[in-house]
C-alpha atoms as a PDB file:
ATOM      1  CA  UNK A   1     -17.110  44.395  89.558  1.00  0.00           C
ATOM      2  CA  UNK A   2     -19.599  46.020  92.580  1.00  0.00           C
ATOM      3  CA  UNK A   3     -22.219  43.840  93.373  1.00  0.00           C
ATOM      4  CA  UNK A   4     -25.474  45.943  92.752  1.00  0.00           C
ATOM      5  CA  UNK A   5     -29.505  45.441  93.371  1.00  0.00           C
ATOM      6  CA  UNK A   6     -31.261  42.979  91.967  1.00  0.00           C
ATOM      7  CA  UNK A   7     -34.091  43.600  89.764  1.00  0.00           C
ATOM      8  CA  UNK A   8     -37.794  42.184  90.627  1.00  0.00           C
ATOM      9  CA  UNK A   9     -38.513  38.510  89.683  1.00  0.00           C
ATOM     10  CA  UNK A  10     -38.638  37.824  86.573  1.00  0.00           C
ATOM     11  CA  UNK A  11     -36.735  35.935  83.139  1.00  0.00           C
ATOM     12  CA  UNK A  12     -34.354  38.849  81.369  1.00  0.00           C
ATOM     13  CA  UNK A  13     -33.124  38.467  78.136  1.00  0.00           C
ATOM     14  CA  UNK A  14     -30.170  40.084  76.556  1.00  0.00           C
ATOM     15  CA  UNK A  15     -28.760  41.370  80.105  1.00  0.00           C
ATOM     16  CA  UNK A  16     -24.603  41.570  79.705  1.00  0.00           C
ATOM     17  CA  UNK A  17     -22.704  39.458  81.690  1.00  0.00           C
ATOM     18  CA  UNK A  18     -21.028  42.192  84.077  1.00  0.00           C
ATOM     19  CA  UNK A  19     -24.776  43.290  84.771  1.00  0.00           C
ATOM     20  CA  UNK A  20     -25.656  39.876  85.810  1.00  0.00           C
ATOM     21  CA  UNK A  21     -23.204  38.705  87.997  1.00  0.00           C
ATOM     22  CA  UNK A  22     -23.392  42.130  90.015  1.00  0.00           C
ATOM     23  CA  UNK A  23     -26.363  41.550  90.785  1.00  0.00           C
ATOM     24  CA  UNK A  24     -27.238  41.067  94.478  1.00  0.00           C
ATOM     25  CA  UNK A  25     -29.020  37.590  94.706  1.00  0.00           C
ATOM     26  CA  UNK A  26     -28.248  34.571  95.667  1.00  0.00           C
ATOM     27  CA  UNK A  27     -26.450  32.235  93.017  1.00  0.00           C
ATOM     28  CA  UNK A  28     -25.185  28.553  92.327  1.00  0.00           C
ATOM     29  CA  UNK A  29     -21.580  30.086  92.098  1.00  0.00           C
ATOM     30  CA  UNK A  30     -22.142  32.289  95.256  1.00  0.00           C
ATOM     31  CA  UNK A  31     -23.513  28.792  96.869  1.00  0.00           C
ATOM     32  CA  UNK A  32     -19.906  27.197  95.884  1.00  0.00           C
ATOM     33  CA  UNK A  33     -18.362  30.136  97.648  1.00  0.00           C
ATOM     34  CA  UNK A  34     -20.426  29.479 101.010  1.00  0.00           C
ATOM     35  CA  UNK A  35     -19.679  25.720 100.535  1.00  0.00           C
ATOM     36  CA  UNK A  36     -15.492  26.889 101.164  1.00  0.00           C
ATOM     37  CA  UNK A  37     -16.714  28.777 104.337  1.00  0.00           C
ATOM     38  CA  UNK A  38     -19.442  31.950 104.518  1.00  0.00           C
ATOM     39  CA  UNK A  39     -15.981  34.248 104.889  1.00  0.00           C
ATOM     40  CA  UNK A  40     -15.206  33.374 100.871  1.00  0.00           C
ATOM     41  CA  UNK A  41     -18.830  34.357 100.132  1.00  0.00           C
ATOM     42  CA  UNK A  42     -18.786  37.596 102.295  1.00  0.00           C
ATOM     43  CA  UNK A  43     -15.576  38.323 100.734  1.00  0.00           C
ATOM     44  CA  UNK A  44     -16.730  38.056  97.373  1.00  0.00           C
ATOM     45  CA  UNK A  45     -20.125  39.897  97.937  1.00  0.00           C
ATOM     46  CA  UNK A  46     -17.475  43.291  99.302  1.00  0.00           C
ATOM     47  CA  UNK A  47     -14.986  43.033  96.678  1.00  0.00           C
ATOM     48  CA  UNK A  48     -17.169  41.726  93.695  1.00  0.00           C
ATOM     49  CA  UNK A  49     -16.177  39.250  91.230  1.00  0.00           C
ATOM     50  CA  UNK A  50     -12.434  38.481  89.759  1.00  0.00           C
ATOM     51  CA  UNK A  51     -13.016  39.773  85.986  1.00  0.00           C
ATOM     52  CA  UNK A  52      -9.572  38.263  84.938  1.00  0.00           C
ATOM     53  CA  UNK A  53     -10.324  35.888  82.222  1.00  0.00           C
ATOM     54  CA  UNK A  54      -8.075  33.013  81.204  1.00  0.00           C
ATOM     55  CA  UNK A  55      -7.681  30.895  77.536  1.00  0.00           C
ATOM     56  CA  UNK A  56      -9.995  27.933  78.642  1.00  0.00           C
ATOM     57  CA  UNK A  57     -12.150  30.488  80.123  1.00  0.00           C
ATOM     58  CA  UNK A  58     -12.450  31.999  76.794  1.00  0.00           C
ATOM     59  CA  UNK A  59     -12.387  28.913  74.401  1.00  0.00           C
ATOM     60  CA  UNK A  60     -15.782  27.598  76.833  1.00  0.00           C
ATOM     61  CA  UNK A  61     -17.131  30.694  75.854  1.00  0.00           C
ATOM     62  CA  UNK A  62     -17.007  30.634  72.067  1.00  0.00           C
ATOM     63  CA  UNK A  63     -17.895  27.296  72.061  1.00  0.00           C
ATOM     64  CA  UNK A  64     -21.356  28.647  73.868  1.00  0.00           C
ATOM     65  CA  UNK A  65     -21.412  31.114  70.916  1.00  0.00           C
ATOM     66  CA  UNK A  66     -20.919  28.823  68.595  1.00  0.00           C
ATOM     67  CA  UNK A  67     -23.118  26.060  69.198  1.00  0.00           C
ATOM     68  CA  UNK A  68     -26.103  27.969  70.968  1.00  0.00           C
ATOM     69  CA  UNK A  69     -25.439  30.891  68.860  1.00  0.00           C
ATOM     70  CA  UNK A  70     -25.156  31.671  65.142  1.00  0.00           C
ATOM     71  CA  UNK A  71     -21.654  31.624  62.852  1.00  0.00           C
ATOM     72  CA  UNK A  72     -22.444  35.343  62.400  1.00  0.00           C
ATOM     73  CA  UNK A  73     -22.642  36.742  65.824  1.00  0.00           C
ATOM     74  CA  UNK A  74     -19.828  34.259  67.335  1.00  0.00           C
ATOM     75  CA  UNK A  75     -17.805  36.182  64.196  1.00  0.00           C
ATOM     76  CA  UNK A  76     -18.214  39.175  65.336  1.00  0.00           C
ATOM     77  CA  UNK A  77     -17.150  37.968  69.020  1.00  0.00           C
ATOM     78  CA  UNK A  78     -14.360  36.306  68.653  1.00  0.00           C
ATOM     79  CA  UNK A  79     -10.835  36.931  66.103  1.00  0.00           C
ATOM     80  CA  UNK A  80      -9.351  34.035  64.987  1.00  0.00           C
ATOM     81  CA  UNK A  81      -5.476  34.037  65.095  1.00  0.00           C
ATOM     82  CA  UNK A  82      -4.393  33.321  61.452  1.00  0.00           C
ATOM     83  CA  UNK A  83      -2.337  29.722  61.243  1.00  0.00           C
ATOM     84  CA  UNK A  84       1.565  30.285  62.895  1.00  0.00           C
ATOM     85  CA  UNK A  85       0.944  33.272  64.642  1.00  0.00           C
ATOM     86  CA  UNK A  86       1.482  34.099  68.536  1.00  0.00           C
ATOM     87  CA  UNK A  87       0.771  36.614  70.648  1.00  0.00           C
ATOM     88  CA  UNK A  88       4.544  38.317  71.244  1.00  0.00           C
ATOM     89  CA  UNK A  89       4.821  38.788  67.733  1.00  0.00           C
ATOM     90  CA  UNK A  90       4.968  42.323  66.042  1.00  0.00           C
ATOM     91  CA  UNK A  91       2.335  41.208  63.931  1.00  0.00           C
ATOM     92  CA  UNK A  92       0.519  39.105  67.058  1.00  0.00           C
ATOM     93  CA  UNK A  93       0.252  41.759  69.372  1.00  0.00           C
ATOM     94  CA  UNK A  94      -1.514  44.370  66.106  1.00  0.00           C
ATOM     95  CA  UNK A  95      -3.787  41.494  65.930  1.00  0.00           C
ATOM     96  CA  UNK A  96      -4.857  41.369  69.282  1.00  0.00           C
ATOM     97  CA  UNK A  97      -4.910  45.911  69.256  1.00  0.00           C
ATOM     98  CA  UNK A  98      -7.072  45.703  66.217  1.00  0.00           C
ATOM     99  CA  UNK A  99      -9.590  42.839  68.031  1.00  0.00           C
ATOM    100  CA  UNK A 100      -9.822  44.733  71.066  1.00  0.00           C
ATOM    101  CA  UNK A 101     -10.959  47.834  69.312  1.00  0.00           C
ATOM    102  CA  UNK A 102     -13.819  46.074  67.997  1.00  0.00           C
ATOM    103  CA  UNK A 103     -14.231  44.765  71.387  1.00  0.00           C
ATOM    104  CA  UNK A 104     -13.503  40.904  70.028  1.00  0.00           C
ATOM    105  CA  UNK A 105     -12.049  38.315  72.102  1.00  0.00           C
ATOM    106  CA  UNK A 106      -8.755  36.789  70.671  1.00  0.00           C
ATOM    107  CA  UNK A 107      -8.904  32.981  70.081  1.00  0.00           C
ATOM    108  CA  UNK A 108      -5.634  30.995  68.689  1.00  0.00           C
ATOM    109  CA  UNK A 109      -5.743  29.205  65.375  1.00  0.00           C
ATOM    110  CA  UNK A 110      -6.103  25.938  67.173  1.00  0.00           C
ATOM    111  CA  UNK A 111      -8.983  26.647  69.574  1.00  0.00           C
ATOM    112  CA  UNK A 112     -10.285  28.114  66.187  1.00  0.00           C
ATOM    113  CA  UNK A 113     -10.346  24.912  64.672  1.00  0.00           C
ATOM    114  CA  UNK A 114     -12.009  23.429  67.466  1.00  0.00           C
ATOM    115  CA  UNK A 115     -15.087  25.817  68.476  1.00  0.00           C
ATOM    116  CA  UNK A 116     -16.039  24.488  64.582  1.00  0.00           C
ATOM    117  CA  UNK A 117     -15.256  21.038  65.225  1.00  0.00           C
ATOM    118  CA  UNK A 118     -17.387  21.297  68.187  1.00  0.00           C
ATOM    119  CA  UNK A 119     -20.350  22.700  66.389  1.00  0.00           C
ATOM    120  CA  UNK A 120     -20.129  20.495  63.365  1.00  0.00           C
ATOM    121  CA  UNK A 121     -20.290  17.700  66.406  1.00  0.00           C
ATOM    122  CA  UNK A 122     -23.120  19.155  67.977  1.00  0.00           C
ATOM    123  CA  UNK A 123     -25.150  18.727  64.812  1.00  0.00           C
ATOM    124  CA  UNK A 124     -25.339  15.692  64.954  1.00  0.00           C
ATOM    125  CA  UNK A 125     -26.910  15.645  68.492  1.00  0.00           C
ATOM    126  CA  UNK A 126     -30.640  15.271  67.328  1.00  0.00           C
ATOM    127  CA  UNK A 127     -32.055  16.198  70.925  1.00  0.00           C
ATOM    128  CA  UNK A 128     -29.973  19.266  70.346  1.00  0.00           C
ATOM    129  CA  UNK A 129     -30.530  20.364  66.921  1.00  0.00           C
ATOM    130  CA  UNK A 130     -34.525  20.019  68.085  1.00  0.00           C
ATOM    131  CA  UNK A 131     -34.192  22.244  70.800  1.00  0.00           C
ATOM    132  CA  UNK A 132     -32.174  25.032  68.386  1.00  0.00           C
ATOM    133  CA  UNK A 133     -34.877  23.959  65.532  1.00  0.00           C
ATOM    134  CA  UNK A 134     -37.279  25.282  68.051  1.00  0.00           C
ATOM    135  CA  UNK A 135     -38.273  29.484  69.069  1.00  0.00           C
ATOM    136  CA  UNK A 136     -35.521  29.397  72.141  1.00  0.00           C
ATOM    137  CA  UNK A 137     -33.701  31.581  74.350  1.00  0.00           C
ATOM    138  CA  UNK A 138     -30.173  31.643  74.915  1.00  0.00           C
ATOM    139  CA  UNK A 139     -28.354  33.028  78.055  1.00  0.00           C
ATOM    140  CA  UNK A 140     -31.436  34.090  79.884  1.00  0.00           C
ATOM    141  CA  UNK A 141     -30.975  35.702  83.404  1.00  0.00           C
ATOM    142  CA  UNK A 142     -33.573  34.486  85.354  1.00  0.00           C
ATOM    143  CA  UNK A 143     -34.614  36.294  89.069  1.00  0.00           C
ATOM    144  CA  UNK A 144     -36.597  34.507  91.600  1.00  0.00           C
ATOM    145  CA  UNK A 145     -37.582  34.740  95.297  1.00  0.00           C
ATOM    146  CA  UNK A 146     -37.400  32.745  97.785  1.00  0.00           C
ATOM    147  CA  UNK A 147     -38.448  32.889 101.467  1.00  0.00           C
ATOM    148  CA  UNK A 148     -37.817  36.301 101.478  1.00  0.00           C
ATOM    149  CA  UNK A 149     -34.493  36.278  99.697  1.00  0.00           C
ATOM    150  CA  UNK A 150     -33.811  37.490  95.785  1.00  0.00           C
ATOM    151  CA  UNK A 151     -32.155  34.719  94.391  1.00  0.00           C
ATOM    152  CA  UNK A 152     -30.593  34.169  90.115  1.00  0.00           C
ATOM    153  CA  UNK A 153     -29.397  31.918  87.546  1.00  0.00           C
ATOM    154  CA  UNK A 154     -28.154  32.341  84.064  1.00  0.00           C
ATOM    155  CA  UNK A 155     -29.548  29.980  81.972  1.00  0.00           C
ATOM    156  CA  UNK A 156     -27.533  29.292  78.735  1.00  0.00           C
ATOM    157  CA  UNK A 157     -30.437  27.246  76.488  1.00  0.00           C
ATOM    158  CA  UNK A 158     -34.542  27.485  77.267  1.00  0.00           C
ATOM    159  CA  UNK A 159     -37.200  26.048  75.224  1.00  0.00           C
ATOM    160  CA  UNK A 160     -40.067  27.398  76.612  1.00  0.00           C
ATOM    161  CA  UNK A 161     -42.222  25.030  74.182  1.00  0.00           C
ATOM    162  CA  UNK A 162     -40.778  22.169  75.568  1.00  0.00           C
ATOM    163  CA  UNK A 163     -40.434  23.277  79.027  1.00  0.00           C
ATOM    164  CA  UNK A 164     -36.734  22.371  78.407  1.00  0.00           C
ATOM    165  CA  UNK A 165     -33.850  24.339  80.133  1.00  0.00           C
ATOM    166  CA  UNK A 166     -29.730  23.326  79.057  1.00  0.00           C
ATOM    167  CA  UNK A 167     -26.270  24.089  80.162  1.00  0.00           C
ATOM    168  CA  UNK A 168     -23.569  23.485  77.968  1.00  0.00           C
ATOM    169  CA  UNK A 169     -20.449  22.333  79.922  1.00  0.00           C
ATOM    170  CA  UNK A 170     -16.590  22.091  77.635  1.00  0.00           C
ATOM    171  CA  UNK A 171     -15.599  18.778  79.094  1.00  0.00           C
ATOM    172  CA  UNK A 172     -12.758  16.587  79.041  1.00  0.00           C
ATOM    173  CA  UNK A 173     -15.104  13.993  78.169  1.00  0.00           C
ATOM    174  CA  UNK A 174     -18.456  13.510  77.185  1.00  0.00           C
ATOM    175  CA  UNK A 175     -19.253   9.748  78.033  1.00  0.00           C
ATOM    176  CA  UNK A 176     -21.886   8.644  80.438  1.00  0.00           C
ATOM    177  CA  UNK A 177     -19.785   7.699  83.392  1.00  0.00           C
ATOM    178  CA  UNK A 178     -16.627  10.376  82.882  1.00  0.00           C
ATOM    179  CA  UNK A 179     -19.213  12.959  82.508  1.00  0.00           C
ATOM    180  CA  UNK A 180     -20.714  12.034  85.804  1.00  0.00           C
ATOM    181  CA  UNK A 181     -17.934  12.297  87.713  1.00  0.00           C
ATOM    182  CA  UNK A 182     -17.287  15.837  86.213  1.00  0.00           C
ATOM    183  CA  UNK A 183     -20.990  16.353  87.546  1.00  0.00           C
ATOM    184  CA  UNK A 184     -20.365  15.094  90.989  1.00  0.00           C
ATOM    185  CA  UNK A 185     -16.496  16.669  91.462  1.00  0.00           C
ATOM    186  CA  UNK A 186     -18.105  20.434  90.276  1.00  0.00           C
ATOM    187  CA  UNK A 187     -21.791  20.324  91.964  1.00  0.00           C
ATOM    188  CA  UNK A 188     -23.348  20.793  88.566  1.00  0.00           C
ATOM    189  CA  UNK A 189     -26.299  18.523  89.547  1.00  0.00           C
ATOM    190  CA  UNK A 190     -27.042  21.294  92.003  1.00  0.00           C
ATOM    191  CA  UNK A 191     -26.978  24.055  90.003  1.00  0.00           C
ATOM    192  CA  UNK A 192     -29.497  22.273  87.680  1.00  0.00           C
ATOM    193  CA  UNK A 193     -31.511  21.467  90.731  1.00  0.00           C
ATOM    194  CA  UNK A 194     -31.129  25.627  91.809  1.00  0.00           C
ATOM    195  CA  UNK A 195     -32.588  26.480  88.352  1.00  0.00           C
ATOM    196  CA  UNK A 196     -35.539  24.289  88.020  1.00  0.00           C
ATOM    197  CA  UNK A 197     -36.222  25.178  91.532  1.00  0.00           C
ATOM    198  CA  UNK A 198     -36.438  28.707  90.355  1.00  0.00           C
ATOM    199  CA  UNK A 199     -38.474  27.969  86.975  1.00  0.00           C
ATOM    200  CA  UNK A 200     -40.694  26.325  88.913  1.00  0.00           C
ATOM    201  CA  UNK A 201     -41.074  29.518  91.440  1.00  0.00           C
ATOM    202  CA  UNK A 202     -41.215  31.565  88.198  1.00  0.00           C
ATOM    203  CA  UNK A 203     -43.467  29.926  86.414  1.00  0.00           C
ATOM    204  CA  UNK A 204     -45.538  27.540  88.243  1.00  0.00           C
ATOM    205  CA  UNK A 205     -44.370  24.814  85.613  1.00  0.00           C
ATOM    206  CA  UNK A 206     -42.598  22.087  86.257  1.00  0.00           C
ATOM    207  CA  UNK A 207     -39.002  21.854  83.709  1.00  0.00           C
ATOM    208  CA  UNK A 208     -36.709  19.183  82.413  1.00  0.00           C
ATOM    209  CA  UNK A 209     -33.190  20.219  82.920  1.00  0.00           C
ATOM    210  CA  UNK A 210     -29.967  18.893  80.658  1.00  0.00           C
ATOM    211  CA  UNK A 211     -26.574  19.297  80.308  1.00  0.00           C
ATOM    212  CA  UNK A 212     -24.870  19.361  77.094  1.00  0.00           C
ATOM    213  CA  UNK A 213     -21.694  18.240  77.465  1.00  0.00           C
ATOM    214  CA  UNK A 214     -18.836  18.916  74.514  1.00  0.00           C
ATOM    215  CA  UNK A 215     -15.704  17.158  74.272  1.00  0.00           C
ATOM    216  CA  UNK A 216     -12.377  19.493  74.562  1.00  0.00           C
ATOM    217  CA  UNK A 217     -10.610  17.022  72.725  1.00  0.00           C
ATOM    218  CA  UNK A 218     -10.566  15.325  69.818  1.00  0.00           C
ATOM    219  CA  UNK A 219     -12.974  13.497  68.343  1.00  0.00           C
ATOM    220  CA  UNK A 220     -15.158  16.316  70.304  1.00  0.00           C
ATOM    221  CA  UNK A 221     -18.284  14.305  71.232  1.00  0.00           C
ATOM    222  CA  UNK A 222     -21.730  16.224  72.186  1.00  0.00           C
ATOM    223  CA  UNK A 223     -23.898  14.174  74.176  1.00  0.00           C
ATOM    224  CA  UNK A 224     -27.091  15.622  76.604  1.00  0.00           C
ATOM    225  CA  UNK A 225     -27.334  14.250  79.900  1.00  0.00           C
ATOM    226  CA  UNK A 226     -30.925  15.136  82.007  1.00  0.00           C
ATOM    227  CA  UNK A 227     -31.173  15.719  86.123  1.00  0.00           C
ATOM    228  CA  UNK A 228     -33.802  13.087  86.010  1.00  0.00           C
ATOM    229  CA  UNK A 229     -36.195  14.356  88.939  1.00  0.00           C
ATOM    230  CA  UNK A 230     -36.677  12.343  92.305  1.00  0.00           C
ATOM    231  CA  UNK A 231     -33.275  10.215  90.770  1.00  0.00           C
ATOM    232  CA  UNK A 232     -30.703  10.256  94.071  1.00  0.00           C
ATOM    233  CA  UNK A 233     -28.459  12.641  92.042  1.00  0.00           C
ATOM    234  CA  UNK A 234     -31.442  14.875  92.055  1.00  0.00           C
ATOM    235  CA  UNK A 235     -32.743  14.461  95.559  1.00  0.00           C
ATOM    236  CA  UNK A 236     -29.295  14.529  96.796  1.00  0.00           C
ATOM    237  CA  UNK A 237     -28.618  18.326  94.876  1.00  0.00           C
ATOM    238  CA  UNK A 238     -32.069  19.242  96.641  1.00  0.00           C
ATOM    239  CA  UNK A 239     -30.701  18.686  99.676  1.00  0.00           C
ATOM    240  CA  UNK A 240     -27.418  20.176  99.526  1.00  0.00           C
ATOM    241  CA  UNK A 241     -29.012  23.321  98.372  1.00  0.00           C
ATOM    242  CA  UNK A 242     -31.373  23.839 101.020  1.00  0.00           C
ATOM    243  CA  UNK A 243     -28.890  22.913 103.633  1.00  0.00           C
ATOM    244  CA  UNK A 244     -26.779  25.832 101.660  1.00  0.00           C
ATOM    245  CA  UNK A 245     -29.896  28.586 101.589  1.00  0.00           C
ATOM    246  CA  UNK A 246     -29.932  27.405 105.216  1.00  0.00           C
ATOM    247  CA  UNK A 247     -26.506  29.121 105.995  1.00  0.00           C
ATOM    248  CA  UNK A 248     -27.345  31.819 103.658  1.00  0.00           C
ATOM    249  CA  UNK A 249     -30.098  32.727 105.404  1.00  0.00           C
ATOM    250  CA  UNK A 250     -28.538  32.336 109.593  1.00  0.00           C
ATOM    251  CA  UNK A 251     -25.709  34.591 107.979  1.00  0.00           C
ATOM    252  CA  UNK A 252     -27.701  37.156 106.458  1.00  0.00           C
ATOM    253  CA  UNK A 253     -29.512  37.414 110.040  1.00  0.00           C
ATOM    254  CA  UNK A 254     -26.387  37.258 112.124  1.00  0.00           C
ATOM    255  CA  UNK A 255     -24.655  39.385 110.056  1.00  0.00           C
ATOM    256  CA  UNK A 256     -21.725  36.872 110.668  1.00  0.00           C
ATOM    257  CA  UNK A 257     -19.521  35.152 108.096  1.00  0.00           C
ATOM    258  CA  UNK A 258     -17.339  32.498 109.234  1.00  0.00           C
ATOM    259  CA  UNK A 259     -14.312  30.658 108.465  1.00  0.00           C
ATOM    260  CA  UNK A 260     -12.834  27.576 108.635  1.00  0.00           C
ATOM    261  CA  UNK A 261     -12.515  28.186 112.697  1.00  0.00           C
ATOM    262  CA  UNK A 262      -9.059  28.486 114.423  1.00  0.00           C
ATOM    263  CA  UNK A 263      -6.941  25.618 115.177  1.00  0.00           C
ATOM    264  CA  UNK A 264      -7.130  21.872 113.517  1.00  0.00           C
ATOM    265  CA  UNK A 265      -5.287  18.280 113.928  1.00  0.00           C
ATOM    266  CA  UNK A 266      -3.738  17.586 110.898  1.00  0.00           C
ATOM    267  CA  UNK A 267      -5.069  14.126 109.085  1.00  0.00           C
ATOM    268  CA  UNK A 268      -3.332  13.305 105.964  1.00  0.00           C
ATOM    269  CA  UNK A 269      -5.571  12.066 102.918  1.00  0.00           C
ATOM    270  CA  UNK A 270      -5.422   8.495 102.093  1.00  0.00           C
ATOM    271  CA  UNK A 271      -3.121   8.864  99.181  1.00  0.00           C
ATOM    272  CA  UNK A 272      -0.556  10.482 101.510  1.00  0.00           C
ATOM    273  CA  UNK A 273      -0.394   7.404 103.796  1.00  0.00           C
ATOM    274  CA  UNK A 274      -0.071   4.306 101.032  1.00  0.00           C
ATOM    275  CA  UNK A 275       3.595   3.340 100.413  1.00  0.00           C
ATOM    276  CA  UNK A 276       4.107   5.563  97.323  1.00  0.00           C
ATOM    277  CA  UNK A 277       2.715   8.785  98.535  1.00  0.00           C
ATOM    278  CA  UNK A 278       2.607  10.152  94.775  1.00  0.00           C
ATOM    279  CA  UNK A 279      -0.174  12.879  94.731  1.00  0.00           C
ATOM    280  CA  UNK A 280      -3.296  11.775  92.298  1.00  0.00           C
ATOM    281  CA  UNK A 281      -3.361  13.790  89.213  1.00  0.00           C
ATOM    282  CA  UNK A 282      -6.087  16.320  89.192  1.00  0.00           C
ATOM    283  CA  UNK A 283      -8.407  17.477  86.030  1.00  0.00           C
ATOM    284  CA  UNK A 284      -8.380  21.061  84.740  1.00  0.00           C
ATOM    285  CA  UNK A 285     -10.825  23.557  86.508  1.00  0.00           C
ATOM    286  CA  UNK A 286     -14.295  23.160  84.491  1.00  0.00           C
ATOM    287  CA  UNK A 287     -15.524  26.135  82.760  1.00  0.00           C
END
């Protein structure tokens, strides 16, 4: 999709996702780009973003629906694949004709099962059933500035009341310590650092920012977990984002976009030198 201008600062409800992410402003996923090298985020800012979806892509997505949402308008997002049926079916592939018509995503009678396992889960989360008891907003797009530059986030869950702005994050797991390593292998601590930086530009208020984490698996936990501020996780993300805006910024001026640079001595990873040399298993990509 073309990367377009950015409106003036501001917090913008009901903005569809292809409008968002085309606009021109600095983001937490275009900072992950620049973290690769400044060529990935120049790359992405001329071409635009990928719009090819994938199943986890989509099941992380109805479970945003359906937790932050209501029953009625994640059923008229998302068609449910009756029990036993595929996609290369006669009968599969009418399913999936007739949901695209009504411009609804196809889910599969499993991941079905799941987004309401999920939900039922995240019930029984009493910090999050008082936020949704609560007036609240749910994927706000949210324009700031800053030092000149237009920068965005998308916020999936704010309780203005309570100051009180969420992320919800499908997860492998949702326990203290295995969430927190999901936290520090995907930057997420940063990208709640990059929105309460911009609340706080926004509205002069300081925020408390959480994740809600929900399990992938069974038994499909919900837990919250908060970017406590001035916590090292916190002061840490505060760091790497300035240091980011930093090379955002000498780029922009330059009007130069490096790469990884030319020629390299290869050093083999630690695994690669013990006896075994088996490579470590990696987790899924996160949605």
């Amino acid at each position: 999709m073309p990367i377009t201008d950015v409106p003036r600062p501001g917090q913008y409800p009901c903005v569809p996702p292809a409008t968002y992410f085309g606009w021109h402003a600095l983001s937490h996923s275009w900072m992950n780009k620049l973290r690769i090298s400044p060529a990935h985020l120049a790359d992405m800012m001329e071409h635009g973003y990928s719009e090819k979806g994938s199943t986890a892509m989509d099941f992380g997505s109805a479970v945003h629906c359906r937790v932050l949402e209501s029953p009625s308008e994640y059923a008229k997002r998302y068609a449910i694949r009756p029990e036993g049926q595929t996609g290369t079916t006669k009968d599969g592939k009418a399913f999936k004709a007739e949901a695209n018509l009504a411009d609804m995503t196809v889910l599969s009678c499993q991941d079905g099962r799941w987004c309401e396992a999920v939900a039922y889960r995240a019930k029984m989360n009493h910090r999050l059933r008082e936020w949704l008891d609560k007036p609240h907003d749910t994927e706000m797009s949210l324009v700031w500035e800053r030092d000149g530059y237009m920068c965005k986030g998308r916020a999936d869950l704010i309780v203005p009341s309570l100051h009180v702005i969420a992320d919800l994050k499908t997860t492998v797991t949702a326990s203290p310590k295995g969430f927190a390593l999901q936290v520090a292998r995907y930057h997420y601590h940063e990208q709640a650092a990059w929105y309460l930086d911009g609340m706080r530009r926004l509205t002069g208020a300081g925020w408390a920012f959480y994740f809600i984490a929900c399990e992938k698996q069974r038994p499909f936990l919900v837990t919250c977990h908060q970017l406590v501020p001035d916590s090292p996780a916190y002061t840490q993300a505060v760091a790497e984002n300035d240091r980011l805006f930093e090379l955002y910024t000498e780029c922009c001026q330059s009007g130069k976009w490096p790469g990884y640079g030319d020629v390299f001595e290869i050093e083999l990873p630690e695994w690669a030198l013990q006896e075994s040399g088996e490579v470590p298993e990696s987790e899924d990509e996160p949605f």
